[in-house]
Protein backbone atom coordinates (compact mmCIF):
# COMPACT_ATOMS: atom_id res chain seq x y z
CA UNK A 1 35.00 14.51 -24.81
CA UNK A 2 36.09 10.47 -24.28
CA UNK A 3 33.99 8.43 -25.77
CA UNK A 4 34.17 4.62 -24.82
CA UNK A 5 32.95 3.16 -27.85
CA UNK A 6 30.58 3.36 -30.81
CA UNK A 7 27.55 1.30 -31.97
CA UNK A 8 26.90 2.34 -35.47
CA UNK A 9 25.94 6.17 -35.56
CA UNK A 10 25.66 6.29 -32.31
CA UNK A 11 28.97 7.71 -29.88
CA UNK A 12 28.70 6.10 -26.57
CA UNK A 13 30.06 7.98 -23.43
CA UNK A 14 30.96 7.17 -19.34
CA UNK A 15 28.59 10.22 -19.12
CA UNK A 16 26.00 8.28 -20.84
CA UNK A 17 26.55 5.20 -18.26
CA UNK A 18 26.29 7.66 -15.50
CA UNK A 19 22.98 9.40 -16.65
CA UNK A 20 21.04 5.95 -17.38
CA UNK A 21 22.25 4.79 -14.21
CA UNK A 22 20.50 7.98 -12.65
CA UNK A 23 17.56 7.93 -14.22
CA UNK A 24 17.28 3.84 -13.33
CA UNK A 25 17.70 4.62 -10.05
CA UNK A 26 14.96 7.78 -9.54
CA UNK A 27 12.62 5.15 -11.82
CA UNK A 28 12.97 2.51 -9.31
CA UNK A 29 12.37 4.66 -6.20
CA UNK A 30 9.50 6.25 -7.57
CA UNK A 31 7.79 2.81 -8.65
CA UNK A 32 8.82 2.22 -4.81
CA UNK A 33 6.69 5.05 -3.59
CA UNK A 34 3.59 3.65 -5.83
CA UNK A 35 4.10 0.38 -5.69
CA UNK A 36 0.79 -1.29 -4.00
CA UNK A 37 -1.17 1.83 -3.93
CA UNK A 38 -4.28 3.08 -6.89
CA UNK A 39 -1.77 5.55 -8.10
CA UNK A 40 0.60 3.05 -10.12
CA UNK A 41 -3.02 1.41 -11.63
CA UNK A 42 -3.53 5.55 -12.88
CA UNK A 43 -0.03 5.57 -13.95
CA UNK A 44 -0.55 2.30 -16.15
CA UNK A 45 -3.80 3.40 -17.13
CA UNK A 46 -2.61 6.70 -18.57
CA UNK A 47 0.37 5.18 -20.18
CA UNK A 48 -2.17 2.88 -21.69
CA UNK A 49 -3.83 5.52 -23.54
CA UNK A 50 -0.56 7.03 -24.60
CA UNK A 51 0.28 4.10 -26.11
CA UNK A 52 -3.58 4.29 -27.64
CA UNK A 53 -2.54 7.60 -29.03
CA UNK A 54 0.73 6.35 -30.49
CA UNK A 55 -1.04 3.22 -32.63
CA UNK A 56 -4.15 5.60 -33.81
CA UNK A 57 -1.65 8.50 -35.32
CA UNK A 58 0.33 5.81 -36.84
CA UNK A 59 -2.83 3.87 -38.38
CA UNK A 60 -3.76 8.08 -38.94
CA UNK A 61 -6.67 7.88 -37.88
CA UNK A 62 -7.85 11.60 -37.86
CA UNK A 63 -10.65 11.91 -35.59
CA UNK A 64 -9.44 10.00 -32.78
CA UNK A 65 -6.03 11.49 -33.15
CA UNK A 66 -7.23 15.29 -33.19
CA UNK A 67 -9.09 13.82 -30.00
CA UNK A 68 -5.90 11.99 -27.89
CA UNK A 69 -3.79 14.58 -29.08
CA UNK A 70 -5.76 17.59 -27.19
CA UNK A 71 -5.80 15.38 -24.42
CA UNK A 72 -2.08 14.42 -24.67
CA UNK A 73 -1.31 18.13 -25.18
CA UNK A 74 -2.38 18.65 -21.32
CA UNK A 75 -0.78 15.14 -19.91
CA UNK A 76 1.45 17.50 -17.98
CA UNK A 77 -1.21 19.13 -15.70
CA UNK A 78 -3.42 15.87 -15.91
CA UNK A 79 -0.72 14.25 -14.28
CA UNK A 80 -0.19 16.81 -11.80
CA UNK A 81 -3.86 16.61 -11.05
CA UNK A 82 -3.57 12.76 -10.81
CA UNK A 83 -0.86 12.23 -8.96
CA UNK A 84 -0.96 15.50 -6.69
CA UNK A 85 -0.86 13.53 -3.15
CA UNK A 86 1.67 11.65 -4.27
CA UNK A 87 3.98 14.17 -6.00
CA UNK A 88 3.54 16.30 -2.48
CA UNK A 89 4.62 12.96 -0.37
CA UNK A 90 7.21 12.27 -2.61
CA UNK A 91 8.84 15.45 -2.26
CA UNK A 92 8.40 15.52 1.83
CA UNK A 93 9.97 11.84 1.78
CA UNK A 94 12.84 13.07 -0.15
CA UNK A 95 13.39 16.19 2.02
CA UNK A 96 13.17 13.88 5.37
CA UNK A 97 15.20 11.22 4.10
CA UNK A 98 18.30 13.17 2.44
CA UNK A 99 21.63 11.76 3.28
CA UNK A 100 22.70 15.29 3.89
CA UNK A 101 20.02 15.98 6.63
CA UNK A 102 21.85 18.09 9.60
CA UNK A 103 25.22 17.06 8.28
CA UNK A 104 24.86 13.52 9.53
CA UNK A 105 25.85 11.86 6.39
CA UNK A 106 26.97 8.74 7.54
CA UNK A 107 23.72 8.36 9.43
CA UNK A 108 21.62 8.96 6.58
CA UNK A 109 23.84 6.77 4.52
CA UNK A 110 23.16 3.80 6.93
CA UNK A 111 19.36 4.64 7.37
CA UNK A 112 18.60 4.51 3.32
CA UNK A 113 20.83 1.30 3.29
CA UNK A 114 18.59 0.14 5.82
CA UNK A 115 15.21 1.13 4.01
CA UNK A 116 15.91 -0.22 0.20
CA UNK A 117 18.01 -3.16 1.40
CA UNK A 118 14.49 -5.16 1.01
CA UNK A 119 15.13 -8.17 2.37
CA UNK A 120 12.52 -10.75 2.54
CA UNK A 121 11.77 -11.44 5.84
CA UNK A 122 8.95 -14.20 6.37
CA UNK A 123 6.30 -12.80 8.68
CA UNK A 124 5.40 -14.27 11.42
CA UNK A 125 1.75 -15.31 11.69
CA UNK A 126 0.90 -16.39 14.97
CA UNK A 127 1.68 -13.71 17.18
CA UNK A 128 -0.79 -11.57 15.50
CA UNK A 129 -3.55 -14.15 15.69
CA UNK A 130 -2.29 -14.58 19.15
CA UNK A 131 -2.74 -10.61 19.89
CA UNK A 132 -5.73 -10.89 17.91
CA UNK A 133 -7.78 -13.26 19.86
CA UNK A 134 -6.72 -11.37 23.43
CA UNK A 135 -7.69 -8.22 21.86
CA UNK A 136 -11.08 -9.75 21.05
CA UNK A 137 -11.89 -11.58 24.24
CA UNK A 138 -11.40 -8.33 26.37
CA UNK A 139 -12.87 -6.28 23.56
CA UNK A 140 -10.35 -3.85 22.39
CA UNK A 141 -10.33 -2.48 19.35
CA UNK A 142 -7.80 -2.91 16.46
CA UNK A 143 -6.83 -2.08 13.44
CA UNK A 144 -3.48 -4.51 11.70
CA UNK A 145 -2.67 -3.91 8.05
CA UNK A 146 -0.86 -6.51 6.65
CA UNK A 147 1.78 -5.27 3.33
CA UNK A 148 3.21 -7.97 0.76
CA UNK A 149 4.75 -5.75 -1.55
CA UNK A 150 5.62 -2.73 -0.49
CA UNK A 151 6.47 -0.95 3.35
CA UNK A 152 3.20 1.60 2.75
CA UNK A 153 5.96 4.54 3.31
CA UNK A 154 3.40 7.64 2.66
CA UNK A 155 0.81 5.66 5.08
CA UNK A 156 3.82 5.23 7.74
CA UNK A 157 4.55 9.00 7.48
CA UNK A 158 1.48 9.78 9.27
CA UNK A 159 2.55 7.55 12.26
CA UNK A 160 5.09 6.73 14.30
CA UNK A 161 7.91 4.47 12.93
CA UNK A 162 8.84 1.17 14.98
CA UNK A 163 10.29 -1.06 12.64
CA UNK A 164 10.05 -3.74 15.35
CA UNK A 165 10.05 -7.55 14.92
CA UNK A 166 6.40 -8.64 15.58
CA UNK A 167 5.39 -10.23 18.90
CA UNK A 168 2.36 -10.95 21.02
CA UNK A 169 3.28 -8.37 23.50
CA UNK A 170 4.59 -5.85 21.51
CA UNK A 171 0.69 -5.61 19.59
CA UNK A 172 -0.84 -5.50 22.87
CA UNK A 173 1.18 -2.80 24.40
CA UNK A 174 0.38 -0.75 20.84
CA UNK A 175 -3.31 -1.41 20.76
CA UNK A 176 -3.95 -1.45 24.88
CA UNK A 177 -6.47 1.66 25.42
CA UNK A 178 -4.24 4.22 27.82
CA UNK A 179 -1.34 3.71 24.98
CA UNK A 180 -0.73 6.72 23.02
CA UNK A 181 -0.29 4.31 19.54
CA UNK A 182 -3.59 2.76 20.39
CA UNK A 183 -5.38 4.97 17.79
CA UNK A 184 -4.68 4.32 14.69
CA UNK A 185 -3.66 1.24 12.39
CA UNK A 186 -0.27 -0.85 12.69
CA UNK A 187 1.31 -1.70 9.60
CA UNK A 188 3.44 -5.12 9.12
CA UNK A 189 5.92 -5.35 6.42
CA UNK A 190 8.28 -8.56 5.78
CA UNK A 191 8.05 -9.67 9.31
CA UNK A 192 8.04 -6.35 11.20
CA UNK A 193 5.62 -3.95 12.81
CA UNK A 194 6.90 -0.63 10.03
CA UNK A 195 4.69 1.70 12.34
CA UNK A 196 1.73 2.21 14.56
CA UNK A 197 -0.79 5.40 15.10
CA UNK A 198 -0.98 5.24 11.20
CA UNK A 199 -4.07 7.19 9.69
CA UNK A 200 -5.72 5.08 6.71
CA UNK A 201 -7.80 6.46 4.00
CA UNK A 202 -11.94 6.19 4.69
CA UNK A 203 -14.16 4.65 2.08
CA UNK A 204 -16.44 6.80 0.45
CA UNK A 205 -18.71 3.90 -0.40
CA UNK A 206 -22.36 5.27 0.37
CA UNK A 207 -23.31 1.52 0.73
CA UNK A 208 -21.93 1.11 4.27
CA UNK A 209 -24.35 1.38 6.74
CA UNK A 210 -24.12 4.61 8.95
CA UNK A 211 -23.75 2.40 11.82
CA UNK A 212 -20.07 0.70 10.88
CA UNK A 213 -17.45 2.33 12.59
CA UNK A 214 -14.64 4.46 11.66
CA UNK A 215 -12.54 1.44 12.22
CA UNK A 216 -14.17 -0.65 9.44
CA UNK A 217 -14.24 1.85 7.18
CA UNK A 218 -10.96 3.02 7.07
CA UNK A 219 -10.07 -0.37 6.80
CA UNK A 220 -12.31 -1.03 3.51
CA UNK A 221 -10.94 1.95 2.43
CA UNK A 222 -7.04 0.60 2.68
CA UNK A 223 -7.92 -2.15 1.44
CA UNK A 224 -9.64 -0.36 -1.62
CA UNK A 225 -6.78 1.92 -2.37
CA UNK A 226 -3.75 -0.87 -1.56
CA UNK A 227 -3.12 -4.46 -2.27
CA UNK A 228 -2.82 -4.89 1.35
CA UNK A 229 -4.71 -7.75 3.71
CA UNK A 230 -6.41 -5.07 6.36
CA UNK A 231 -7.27 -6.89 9.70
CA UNK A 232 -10.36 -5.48 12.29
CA UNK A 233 -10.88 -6.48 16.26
CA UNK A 234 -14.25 -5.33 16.53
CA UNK A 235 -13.99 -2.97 20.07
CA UNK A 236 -18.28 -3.55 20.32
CA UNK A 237 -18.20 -7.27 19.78
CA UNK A 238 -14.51 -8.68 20.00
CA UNK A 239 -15.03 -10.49 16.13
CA UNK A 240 -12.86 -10.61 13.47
CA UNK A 241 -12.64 -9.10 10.30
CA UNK A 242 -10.35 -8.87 7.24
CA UNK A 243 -10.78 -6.64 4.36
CA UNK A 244 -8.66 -7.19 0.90
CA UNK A 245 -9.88 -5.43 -2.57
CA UNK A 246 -12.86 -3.73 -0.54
CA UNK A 247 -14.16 -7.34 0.27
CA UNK A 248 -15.07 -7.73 3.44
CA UNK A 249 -14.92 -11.19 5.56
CA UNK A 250 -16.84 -10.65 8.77
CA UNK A 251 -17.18 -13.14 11.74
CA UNK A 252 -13.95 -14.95 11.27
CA UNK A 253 -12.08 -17.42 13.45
CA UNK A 254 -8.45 -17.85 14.74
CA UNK A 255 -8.84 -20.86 12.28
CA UNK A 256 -10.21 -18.71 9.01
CA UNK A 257 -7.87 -15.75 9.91
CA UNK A 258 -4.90 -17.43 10.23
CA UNK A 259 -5.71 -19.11 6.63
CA UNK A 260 -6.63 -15.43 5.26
CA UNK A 261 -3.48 -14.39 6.19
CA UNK A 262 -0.95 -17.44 5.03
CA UNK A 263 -3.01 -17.07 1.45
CA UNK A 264 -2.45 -13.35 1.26
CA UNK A 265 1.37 -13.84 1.95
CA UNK A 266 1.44 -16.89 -0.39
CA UNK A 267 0.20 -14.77 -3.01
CA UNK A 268 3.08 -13.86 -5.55
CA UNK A 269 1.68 -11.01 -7.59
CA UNK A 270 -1.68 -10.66 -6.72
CA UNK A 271 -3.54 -12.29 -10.06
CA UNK A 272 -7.13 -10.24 -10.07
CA UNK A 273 -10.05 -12.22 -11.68
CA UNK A 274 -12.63 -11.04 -13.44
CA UNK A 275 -14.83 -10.72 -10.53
CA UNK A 276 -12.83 -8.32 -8.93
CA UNK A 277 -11.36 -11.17 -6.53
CA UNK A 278 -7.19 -12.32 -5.90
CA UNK A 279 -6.81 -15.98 -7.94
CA UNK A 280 -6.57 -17.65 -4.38
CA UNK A 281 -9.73 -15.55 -2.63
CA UNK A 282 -12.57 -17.70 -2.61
CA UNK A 283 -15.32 -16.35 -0.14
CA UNK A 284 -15.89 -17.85 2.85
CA UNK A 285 -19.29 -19.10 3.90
CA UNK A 286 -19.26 -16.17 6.59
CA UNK A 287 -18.09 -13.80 3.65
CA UNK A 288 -21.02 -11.00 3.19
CA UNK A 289 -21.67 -9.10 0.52
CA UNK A 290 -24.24 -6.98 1.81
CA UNK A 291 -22.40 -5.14 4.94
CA UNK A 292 -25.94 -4.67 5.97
CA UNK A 293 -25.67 -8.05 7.88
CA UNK A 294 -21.92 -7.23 9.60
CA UNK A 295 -21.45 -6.21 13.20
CA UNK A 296 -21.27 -3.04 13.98
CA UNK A 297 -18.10 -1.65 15.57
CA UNK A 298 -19.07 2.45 16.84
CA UNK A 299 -15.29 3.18 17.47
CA UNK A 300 -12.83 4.84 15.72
């Protein structure tokens, strides 16, 4: 075996170079996958109390150790439980996305290029508010999730991919009600519609009132499970809502959601206050806490 060079005991190799390199790289696209969704805040919890673990065996501390260690003794299938979605989507992402699919390799080359490249785009705000208030003065329903930090891939998977630059038309043609991508949320990543037809995960809040639509509550429960801005058009009343950390703003103007929208983008790593709110969220006067008082919207 070569070895390049040594740093007191230990002989370092180019097979060494080549393994950290590969293990930096499946690290990276993995924090990716989880980036801006609950399952990197279980990840960071349970690493947390490994670390716990660590500092009580070393300060041997008996009891607590006897009782972290049988629960570090199963972190294996407590992580498989955890993280079971997201092992499964992982695993279907890597077997659509292999360079090797069909033979194409040059194709699938270009397309991952394409995908981690991660430029960062400004996005555009207008056209959405644009779309938004024609949507609500002819009373069409929907549903615009807006992504800072990451392109929501296993929330794109159950849609249709666009990756389209954003435009006025192009959100009207999606969300018109004979399109086939009406149905279903758009999501907007650095300055481009990612998909459309996108199914979003429904809160299971039992405060919601049994009259608030599918609509709204799949877009509390985004906005719940993601660090994501989620945007409503009410189909019953043509009003405006936005939805960030299960918050939700009802009753908005162009005004008020343009301003949600430049504050979300603004933000650079979403600071969370005590109370549960961003650093730069301060509610609105038309900000309810009691969804009791929002519209209703009776669509899906």
């Amino acid at each position: 075996m070569i070895y390049l060079f040594n740093i007191g005991f230990l002989e370092i190799r180019w097979v060494d170079f080549i393994d950290v390199l590969f293990v930096s790289i499946l690290i990276y696209q993995v924090y990716k996958l989880m980036r801006g969704s609950v399952a990197i805040k279980v990840f960071l919890g349970f690493l947390s109390l490994y670390l716990i673990f660590l500092v009580v065996k070393a300060a041997q501390m008996e009891l607590l150790t006897i009782i972290l260690g049988q629960f570090m003794g199963v972190g294996i299938i407590a992580i498989i439980i955890l993280f079971q979605q997201e092992i499964r989507k992982f695993l279907l992402l890597l077997g659509k996305t292999t360079v090797f699919e069909e033979g194409r390799v040059l194709e699938g080359v270009r397309r991952l290029w394409r995908q981690n490249k991660g430029l960062n785009v400004p996005s555009e705000v207008t056209p959405v508010v644009e779309a938004a208030k024609t949507l609500g003065g002819t009373n069409t329903g929907a549903l615009i999730v807006y992504s800072r930090n990451s392109a929501l891939k296993f929330y794109a998977e159950s849609g249709d991919y666009l990756e389209a630059i954003i435009s006025k038309r192009l959100l009207l043609s999606i969300f018109n009600k004979y399109s086939p991508l009406h149905d279903g949320a758009v999501i907007i990543h650095q300055g481009r519609v990612v998909a459309a037809r996108c199914i979003l995960p429904v809160t299971d809040r039992d405060d919601i009132p049994a009259r608030y639509g599918l609509r709204h509550r799949a877009a509390v429960g985004m906005s719940e499970a993601t660090d994501t801005l989620v945007i409503v058009v009410s189909e019953e009343t043509g009003q405006f809502s936005a939805m960030r950390n299960g918050k939700v703003s009802n009753n908005l103007s162009a005004q008020e959601l343009r301003k949600r929208i430049n504050e979300y983008l603004k933000e650079k790593d979403s600071p969370v206050k005590k109370d549960g709110l961003p650093k730069k969220e301060v509610p609105a006067k038309k900000e309810t806490s009691n969804l009791e008082k929002a519209p209703a919207d009776s669509t899906s």
